[in-house]
Protein backbone atom coordinates (compact mmCIF):
# COMPACT_ATOMS: atom_id res chain seq x y z
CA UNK A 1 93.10 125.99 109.62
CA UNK A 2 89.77 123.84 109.49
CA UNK A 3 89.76 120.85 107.67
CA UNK A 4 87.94 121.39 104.85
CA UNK A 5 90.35 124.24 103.79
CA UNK A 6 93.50 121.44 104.76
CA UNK A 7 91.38 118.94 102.81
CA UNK A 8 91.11 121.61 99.41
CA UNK A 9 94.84 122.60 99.97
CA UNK A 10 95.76 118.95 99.96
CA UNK A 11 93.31 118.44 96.76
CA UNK A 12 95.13 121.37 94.94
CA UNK A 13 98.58 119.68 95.04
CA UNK A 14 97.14 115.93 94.44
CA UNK A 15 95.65 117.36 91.08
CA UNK A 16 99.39 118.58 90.22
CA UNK A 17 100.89 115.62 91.43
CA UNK A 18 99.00 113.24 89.47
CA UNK A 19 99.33 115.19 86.09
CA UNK A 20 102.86 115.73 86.87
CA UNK A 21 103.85 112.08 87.77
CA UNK A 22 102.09 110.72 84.40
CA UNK A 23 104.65 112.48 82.56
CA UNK A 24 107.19 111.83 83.83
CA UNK A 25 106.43 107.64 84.49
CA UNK A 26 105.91 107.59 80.85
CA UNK A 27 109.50 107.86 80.24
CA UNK A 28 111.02 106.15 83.30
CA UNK A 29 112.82 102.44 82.44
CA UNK A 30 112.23 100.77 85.57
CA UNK A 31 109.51 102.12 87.42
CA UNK A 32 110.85 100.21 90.80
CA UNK A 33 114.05 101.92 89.88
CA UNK A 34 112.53 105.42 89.76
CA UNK A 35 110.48 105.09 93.21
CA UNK A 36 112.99 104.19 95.14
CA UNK A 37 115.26 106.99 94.06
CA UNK A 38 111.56 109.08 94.28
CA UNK A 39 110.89 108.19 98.10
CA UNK A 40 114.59 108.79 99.28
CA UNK A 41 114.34 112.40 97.61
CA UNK A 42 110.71 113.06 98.79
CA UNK A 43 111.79 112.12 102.68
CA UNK A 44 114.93 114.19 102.33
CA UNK A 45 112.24 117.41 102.13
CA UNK A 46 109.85 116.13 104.31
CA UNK A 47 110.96 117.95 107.36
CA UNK A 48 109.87 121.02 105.92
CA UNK A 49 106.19 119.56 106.99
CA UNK A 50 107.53 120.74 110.35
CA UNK A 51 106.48 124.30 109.41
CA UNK A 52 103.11 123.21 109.25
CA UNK A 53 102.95 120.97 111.88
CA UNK A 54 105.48 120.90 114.68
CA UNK A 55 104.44 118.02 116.45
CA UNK A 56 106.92 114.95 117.71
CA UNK A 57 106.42 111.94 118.47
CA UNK A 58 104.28 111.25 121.72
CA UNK A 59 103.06 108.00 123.62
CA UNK A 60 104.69 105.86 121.51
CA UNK A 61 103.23 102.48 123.23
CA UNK A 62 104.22 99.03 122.00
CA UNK A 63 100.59 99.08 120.44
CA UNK A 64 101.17 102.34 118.25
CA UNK A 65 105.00 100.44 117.16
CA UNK A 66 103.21 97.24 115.96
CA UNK A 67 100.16 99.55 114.15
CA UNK A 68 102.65 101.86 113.00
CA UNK A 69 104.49 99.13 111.50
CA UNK A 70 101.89 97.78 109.43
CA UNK A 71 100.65 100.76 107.96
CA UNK A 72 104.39 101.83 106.86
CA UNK A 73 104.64 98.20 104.96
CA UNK A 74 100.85 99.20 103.36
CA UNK A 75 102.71 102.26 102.15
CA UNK A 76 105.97 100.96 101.06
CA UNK A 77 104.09 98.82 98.95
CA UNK A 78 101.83 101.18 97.31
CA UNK A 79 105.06 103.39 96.39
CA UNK A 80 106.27 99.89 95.00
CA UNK A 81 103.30 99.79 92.80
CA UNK A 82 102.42 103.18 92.01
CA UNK A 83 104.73 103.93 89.34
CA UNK A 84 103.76 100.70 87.30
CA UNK A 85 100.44 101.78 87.38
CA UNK A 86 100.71 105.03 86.11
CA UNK A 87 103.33 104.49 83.66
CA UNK A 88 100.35 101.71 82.17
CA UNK A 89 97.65 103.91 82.67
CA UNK A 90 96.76 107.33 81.74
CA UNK A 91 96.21 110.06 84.05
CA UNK A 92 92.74 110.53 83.35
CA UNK A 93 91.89 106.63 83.68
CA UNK A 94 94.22 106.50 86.86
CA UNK A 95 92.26 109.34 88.60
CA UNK A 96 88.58 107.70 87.67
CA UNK A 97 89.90 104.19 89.10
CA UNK A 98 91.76 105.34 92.21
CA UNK A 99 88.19 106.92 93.25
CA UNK A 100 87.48 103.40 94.93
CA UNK A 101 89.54 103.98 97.62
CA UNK A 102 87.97 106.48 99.31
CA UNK A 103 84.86 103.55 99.15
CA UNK A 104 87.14 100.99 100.87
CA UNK A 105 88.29 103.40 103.16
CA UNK A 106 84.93 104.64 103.99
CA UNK A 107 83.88 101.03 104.76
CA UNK A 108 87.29 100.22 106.78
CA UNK A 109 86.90 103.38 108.53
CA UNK A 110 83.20 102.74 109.70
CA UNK A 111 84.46 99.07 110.73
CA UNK A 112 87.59 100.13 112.18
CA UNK A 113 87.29 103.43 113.72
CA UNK A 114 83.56 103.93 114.11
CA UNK A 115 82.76 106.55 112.33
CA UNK A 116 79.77 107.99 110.84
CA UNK A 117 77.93 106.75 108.29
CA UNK A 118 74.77 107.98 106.21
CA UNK A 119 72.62 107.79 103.01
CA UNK A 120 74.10 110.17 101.17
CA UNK A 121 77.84 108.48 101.86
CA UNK A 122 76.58 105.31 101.10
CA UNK A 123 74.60 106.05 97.96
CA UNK A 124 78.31 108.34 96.98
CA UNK A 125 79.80 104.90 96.83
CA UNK A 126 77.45 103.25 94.99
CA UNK A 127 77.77 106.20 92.46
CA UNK A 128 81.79 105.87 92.64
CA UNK A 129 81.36 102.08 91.68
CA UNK A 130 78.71 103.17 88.36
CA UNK A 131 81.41 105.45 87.44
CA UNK A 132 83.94 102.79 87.11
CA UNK A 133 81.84 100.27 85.67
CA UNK A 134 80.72 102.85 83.18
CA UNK A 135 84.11 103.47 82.30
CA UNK A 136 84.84 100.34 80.96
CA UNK A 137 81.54 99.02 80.19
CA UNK A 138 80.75 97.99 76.30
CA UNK A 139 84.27 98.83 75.54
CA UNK A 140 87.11 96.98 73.60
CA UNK A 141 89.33 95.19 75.66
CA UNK A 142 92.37 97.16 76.40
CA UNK A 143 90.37 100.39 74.67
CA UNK A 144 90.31 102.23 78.31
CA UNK A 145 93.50 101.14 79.72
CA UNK A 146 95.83 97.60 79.22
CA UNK A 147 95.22 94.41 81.63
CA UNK A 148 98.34 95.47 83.56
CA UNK A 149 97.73 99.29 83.90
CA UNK A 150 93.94 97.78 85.54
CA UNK A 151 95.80 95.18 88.13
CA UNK A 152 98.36 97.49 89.08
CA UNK A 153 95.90 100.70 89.67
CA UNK A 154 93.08 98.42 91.35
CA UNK A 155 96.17 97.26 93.73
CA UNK A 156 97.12 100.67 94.36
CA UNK A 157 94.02 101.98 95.08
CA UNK A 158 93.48 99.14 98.22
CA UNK A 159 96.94 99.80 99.41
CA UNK A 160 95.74 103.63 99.47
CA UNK A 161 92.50 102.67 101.01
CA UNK A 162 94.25 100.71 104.04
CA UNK A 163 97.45 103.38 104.01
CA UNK A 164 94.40 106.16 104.99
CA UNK A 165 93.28 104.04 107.67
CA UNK A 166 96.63 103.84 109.28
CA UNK A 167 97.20 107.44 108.90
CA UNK A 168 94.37 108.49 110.71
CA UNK A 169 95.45 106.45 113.47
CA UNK A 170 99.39 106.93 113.21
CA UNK A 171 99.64 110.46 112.40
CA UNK A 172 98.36 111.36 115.77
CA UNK A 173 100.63 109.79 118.43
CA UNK A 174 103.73 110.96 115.28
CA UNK A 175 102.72 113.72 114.21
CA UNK A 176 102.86 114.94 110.68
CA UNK A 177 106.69 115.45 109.92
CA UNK A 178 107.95 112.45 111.52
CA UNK A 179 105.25 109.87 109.83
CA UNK A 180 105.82 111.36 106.71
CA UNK A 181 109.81 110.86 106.35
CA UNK A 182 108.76 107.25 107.86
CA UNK A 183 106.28 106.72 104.99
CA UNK A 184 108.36 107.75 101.78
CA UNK A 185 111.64 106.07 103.60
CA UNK A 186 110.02 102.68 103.47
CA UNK A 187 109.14 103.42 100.02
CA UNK A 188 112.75 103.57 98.78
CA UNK A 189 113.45 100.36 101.57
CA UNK A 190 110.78 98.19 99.48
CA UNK A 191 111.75 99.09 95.91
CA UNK A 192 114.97 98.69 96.29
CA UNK A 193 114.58 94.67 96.35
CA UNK A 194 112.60 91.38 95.44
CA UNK A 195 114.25 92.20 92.70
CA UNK A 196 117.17 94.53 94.07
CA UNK A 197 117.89 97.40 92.12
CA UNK A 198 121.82 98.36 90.71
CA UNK A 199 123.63 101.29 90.15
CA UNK A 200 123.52 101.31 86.87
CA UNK A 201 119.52 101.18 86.99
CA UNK A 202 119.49 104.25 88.90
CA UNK A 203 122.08 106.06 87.03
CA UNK A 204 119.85 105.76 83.95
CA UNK A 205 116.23 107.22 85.39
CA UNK A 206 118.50 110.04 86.20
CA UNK A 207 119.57 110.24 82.84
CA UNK A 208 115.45 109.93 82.05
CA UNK A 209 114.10 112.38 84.32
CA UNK A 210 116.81 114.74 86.32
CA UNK A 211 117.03 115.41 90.24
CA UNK A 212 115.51 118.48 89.83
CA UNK A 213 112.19 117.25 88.56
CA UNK A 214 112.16 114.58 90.94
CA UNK A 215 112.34 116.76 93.63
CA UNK A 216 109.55 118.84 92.36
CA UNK A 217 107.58 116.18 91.61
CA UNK A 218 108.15 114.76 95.24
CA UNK A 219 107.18 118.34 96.57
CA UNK A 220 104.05 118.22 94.86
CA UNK A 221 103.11 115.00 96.84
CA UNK A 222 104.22 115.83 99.67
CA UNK A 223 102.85 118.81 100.27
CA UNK A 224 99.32 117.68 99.64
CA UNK A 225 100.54 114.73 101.56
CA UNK A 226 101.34 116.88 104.84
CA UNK A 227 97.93 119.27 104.07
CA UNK A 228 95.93 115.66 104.44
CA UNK A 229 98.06 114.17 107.08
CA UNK A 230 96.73 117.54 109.29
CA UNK A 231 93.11 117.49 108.38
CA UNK A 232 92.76 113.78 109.51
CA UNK A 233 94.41 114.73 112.74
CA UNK A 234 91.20 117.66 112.95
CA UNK A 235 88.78 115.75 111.00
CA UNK A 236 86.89 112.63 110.59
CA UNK A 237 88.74 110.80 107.33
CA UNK A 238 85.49 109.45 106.07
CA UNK A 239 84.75 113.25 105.23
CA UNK A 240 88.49 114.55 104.60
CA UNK A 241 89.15 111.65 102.26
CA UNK A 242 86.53 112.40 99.62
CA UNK A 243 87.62 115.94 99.41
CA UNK A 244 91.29 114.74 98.86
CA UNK A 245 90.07 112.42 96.48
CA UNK A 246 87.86 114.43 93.94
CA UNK A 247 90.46 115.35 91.70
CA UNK A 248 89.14 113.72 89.09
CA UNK A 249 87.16 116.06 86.49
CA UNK A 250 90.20 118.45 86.79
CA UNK A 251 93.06 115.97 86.24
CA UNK A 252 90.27 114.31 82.92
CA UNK A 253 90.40 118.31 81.84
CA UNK A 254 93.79 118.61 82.00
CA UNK A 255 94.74 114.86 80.60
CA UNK A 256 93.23 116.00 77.88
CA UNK A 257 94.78 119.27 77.38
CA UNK A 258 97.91 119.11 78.26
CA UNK A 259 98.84 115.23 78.07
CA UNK A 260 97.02 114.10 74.81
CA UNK A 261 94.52 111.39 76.41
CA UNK A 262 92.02 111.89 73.88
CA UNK A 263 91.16 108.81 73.80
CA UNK A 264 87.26 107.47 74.84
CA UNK A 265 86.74 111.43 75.96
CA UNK A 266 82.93 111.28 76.51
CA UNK A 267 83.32 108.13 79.23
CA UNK A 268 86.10 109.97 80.66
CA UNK A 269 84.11 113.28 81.02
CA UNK A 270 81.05 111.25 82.44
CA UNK A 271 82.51 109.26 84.61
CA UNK A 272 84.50 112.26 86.07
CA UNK A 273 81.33 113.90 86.71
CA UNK A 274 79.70 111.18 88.34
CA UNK A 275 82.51 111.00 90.98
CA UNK A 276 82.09 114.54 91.48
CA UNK A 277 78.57 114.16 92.38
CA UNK A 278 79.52 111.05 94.51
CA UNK A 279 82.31 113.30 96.24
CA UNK A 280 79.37 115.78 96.70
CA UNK A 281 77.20 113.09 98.32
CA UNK A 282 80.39 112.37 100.77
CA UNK A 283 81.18 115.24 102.41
């Protein structure tokens, strides 16, 4: 498959994810709790990413050990995070925020790994940053989202931003199976201390949200996980990533609908738009 249909398939099952995972961190207790019992379930399935990419490991050099390291502590602590920050923040407001990743990345990606860059990518950042700002601008403190649902998705969205950048170099000398189970184990390795979690802490999300969701939950993300691993190995990730990334209008829509964020719906609605059109500009 090329990579823009890899980058759409991986878009599909990020919209689900994130609609999905709003739910159900809503009702969790402890989100640390809940993601490390979410990354040990979602790197239990991950060798069905096999099917789609049957790649192992190759030229493993101290070099690629020492990279691969660091980008599997970004991730462990963005799956640390994650769960706060959607539990504070709603789905809709979540989806507009985490847009300025794919800006970070664009600019660590052009720094880094010499990519591309043009007018139309730059001024698509610029437009991702107006969307944001218009967001929140002239509105009531804590009227778009609380001051800890904004710390904990601004922190997300630069661990996301860096955890790209070491995909698109990791995933290649891994491949996609193997990096993934790496990526959600170190998830359930860093929430599970600083503070460590108890038995009786996880036997209670289960009582909140049962195995069975989890795991479909976890299949959501990694399957769109796995379809954007493979287009970065086939494509350059300053155009895969804004494809991944424009879920936005469609998980406002569906916020909306199907979750009850009716709150500030016309800044929603624009700024969704806005990062469409910056998506557009990013290609």
């Amino acid at each position: 498959m090329s990579w823009i249909t890899l980058s759409i398939l991986a878009l599909t099952f990020f919209v689900a994810y994130d609609l999905a995972s709003r739910r159900i961190a809503t009702r969790s207790n402890n989100p640390q709790v809940f993601a490390a019992i979410y990354g040990v379930a979602v790197a239990s399935m991950a060798p069905i990413l096999f099917f789609l990419d049957p790649s192992l490991p190759n030229n493993i050099t101290p070099q690629v050990i020492l990279i691969t390291i660091l980008g599997l502590v970004v991730w462990g602590l963005f799956g640390r995070f994650e769960y706060f920050a959607r539990a504070n923040t709603e789905a809709s407001v979540f989806s507009i925020i985490l847009k300025l990743a794919p800006v970070l990345n664009f600019f660590l990606s052009m720094v880094v790994l010499n990519e591309t860059w043009s007018l139309n990518k730059v001024i698509g950042m610029l437009v991702i940053i107006f969307a944001n700002i218009l967001l929140f601008i002239g509105a009531k403190q804590h009227a778009v989202v609380s001051t800890k649902g904004l710390y904990y998705s601004l922190l997300v969205s630069v661990f996301l931003a860096v955890g790209w950048l070491f995909d698109t170099i990791n995933v290649k000398s891994w491949g996609v199976g193997v990096f993934s189970i790496m990526s959600f184990l170190v998830v359930t390795l860093v929430s599970s201390f600083f503070p460590r979690i108890t038995l009786a802490g996880i036997k209670k999300e289960l009582e909140l949200t049962p195995w069975y969701q989890i795991f479909i939950l976890g299949l959501l993300n990694l399957l769109g996980y796995g379809f954007l691993l493979k287009a970065l190995m086939v494509g350059e990730a300053s155009s895969v990533i804004p494809i991944t990334s424009s879920s936005t209008p469609f998980v406002v829509v569906f916020g909306i609908l199907f979750l009850g964020e009716k709150k500030n719906i016309l800044r929603k609605i624009t700024a969704s738009i806005l990062a469409v059109f910056a998506i557009y500009l990013m290609r």
